[in-house]
N, C-alpha and C. Protein backbone atom coordinates (compact mmCIF):
# COMPACT_ATOMS: atom_id res chain seq x y z
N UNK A 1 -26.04 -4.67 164.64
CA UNK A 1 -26.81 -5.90 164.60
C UNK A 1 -26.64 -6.52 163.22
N UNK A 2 -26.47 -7.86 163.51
CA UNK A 2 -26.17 -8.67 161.68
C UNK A 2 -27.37 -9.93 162.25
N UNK A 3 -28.01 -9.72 161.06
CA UNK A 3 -28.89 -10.95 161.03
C UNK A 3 -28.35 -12.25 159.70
N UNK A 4 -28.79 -13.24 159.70
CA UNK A 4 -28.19 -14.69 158.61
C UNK A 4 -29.43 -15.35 158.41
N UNK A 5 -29.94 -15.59 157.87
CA UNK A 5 -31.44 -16.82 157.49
C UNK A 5 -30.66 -17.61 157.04
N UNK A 6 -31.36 -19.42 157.14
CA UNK A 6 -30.44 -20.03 156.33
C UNK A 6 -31.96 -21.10 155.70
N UNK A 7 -31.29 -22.14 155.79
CA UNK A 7 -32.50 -22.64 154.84
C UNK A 7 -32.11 -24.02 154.50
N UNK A 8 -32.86 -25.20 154.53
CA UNK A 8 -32.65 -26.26 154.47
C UNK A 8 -33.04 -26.96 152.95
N UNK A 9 -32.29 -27.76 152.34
CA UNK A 9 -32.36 -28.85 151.13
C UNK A 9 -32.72 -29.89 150.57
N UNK A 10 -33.73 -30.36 150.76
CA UNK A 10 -33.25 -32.05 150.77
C UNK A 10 -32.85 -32.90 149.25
N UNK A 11 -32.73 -33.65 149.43
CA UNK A 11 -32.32 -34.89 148.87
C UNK A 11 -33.11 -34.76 147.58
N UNK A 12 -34.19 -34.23 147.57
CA UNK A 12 -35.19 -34.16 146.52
C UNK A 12 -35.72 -33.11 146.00
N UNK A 13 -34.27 -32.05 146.61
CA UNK A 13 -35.02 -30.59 145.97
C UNK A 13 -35.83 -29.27 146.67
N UNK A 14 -36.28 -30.14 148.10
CA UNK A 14 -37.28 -29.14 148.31
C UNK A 14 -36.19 -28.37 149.21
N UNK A 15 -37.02 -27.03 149.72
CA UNK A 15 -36.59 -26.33 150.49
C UNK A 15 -37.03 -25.97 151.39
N UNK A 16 -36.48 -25.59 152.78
CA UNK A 16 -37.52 -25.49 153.53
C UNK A 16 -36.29 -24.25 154.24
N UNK A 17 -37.13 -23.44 155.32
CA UNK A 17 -36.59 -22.21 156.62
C UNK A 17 -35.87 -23.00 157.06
N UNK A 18 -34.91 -22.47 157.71
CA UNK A 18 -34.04 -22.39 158.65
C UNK A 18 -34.46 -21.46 159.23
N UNK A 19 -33.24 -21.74 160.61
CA UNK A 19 -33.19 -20.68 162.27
C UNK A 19 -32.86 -19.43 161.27
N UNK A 20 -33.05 -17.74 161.99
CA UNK A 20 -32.70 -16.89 161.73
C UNK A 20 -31.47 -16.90 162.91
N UNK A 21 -30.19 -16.31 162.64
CA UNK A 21 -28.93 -16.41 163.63
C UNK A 21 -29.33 -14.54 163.73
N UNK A 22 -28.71 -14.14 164.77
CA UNK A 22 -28.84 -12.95 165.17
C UNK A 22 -27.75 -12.25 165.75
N UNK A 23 -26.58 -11.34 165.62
CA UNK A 23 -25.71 -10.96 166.56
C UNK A 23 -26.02 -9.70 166.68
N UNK A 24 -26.01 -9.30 167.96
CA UNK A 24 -25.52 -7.56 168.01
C UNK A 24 -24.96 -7.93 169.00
N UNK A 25 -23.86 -6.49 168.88
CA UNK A 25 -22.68 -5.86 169.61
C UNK A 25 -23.42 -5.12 170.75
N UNK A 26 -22.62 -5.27 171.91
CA UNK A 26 -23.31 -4.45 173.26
C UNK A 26 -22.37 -3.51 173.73
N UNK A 27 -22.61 -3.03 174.11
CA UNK A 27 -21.53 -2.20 175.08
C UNK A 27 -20.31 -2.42 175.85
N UNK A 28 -19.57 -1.72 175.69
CA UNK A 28 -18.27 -2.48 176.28
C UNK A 28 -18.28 -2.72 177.55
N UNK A 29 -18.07 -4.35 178.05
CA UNK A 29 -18.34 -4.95 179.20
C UNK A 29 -19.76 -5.27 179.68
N UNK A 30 -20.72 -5.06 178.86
CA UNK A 30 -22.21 -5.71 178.86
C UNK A 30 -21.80 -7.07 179.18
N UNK A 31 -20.62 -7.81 178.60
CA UNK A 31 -20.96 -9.99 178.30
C UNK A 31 -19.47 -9.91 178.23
N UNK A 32 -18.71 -9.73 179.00
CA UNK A 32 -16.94 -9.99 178.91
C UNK A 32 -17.01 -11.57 178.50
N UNK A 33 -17.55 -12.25 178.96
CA UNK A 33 -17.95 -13.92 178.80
C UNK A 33 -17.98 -13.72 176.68
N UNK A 34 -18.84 -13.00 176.61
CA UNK A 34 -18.64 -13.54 174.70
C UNK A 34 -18.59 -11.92 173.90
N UNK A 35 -17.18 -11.57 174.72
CA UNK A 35 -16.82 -10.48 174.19
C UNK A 35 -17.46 -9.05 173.42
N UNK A 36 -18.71 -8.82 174.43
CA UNK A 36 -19.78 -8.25 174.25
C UNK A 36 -20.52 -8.14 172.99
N UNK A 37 -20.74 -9.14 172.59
CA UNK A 37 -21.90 -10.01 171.32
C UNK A 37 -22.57 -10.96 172.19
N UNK A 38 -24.20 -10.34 171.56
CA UNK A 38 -25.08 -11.35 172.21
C UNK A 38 -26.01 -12.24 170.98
N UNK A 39 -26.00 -13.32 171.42
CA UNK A 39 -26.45 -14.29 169.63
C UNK A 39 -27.69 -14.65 170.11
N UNK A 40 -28.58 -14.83 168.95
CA UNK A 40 -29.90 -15.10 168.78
C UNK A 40 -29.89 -16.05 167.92
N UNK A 41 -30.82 -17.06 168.38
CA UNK A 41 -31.82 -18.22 167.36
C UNK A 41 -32.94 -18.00 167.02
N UNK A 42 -33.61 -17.81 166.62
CA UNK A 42 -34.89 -17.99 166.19
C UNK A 42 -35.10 -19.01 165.32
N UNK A 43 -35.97 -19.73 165.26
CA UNK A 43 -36.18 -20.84 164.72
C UNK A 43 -37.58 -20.06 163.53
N UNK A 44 -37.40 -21.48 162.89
CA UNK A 44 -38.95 -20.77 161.40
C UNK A 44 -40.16 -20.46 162.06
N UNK A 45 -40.66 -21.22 162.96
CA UNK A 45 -42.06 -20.82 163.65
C UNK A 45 -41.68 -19.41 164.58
N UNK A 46 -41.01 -18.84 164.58
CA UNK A 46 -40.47 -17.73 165.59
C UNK A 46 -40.52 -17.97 166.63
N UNK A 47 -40.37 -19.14 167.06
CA UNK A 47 -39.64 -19.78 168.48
C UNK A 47 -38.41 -19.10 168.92
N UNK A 48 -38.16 -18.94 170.01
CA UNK A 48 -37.00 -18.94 170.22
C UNK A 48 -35.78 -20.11 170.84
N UNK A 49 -35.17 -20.33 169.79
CA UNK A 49 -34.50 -21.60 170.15
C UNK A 49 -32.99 -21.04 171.79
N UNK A 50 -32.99 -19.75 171.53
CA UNK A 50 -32.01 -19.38 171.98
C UNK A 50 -31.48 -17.95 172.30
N UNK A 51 -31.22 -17.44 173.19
CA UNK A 51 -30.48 -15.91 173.34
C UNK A 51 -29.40 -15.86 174.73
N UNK A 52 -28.15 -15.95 174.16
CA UNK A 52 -26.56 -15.76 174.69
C UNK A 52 -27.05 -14.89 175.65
N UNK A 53 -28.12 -13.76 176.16
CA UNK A 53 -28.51 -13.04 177.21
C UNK A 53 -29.32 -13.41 178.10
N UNK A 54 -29.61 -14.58 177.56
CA UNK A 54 -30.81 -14.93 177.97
C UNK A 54 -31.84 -16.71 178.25
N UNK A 55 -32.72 -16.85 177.85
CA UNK A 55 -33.41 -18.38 177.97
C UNK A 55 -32.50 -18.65 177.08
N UNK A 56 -32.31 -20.37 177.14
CA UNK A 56 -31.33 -21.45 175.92
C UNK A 56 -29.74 -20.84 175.62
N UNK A 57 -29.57 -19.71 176.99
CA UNK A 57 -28.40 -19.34 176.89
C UNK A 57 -27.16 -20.99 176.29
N UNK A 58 -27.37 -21.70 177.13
CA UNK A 58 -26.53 -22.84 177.21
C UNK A 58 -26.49 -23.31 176.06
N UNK A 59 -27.95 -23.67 174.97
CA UNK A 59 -27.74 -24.35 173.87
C UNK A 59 -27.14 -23.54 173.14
N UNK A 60 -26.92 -22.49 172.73
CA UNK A 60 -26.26 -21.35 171.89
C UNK A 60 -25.01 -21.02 171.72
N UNK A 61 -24.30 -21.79 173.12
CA UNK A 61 -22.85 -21.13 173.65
C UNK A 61 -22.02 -21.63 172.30
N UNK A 62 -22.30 -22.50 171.56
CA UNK A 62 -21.11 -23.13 170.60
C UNK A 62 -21.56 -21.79 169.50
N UNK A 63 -22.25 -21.03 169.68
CA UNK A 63 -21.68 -19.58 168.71
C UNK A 63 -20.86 -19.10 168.50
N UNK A 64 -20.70 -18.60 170.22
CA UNK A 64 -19.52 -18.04 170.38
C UNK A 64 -18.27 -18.77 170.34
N UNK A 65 -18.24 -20.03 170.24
CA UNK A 65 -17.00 -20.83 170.27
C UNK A 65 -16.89 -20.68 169.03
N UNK A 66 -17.09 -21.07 168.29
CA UNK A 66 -17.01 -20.77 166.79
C UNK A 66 -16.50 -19.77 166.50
N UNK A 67 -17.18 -18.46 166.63
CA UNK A 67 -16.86 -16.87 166.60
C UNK A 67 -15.36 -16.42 166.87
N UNK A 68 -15.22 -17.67 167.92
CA UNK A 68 -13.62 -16.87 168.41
C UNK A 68 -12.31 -17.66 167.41
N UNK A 69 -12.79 -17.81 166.72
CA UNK A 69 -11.87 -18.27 165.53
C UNK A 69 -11.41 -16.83 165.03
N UNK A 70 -12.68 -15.76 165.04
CA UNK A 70 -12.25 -14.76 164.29
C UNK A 70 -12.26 -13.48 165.49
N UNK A 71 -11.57 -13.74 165.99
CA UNK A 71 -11.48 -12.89 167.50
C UNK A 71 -10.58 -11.45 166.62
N UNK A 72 -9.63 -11.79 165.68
CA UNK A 72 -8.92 -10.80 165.22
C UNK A 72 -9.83 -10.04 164.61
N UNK A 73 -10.87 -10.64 164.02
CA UNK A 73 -12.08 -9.40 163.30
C UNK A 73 -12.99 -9.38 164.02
N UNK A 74 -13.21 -8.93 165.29
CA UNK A 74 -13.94 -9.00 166.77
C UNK A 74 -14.70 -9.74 166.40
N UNK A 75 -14.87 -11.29 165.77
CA UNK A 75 -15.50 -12.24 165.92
C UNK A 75 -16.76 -12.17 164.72
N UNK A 76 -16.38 -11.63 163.53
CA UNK A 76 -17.03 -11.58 162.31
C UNK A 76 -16.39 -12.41 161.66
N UNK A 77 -17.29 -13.24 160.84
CA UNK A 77 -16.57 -13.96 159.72
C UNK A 77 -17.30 -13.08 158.74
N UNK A 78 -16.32 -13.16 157.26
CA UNK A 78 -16.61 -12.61 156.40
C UNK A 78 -16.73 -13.45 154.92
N UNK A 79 -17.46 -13.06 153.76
CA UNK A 79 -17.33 -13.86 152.91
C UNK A 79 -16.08 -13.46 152.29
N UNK A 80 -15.19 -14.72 152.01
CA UNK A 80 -14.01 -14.65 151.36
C UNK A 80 -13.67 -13.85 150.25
N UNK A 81 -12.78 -13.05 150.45
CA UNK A 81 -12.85 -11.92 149.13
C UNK A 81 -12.49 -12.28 147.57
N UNK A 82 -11.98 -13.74 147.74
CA UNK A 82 -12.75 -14.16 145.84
C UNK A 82 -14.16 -14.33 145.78
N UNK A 83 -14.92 -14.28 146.71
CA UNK A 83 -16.32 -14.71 146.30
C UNK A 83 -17.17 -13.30 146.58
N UNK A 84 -16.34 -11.72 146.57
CA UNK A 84 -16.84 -11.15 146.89
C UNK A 84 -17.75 -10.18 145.59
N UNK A 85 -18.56 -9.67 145.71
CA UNK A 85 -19.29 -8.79 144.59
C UNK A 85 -18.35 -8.08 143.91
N UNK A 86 -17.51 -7.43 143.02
CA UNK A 86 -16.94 -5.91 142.86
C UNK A 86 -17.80 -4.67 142.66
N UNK A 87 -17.98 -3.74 143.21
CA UNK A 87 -19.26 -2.61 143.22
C UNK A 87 -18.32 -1.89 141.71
N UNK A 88 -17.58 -2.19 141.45
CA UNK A 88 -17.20 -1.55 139.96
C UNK A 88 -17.23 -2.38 138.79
């Protein structure tokens, strides 16, 4: 399971919540449809805007479209390794 918060800016500084994004991995052949990853929205009020298993399946689907950009890293994007920490 990988969770993402994100968080909104404005124009003037402030900040405000964003959706929490949600993936976990299922079992092989759980979702052949989105290559057994199921994505979550949650919105700031803990709404649920969305679950790939589930209610708002439909609004969510451009996750997985996205995702399959990185089908070679079973659909993880990663932060680019110049921008990565060095643990040494």
């Amino acid at each position: 399971v990988m969770a993402k918060d994100s968080f909104t800016v404005t124009k003037a500084g402030k900040v405000f919540p964003g959706a929490l994004f949600v993936m976990e991995k299922l079992k092989s052949g759980a979702s052949p449809k989105t290559a057994d990853w199921r994505y979550v929205m949650i919105m700031p009020d803990g709404s649920l805007f969305g679950d790939s298993a589930g209610d708002g399946a439909g609004q969510i689907a451009y996750c997985h479209a996205c995702h399959a950009q990185r089908a070679d890293q079973d659909f993880v994007f990663f932060v680019p390794e110049a921008f990565r920490d060095d643990p040494e």
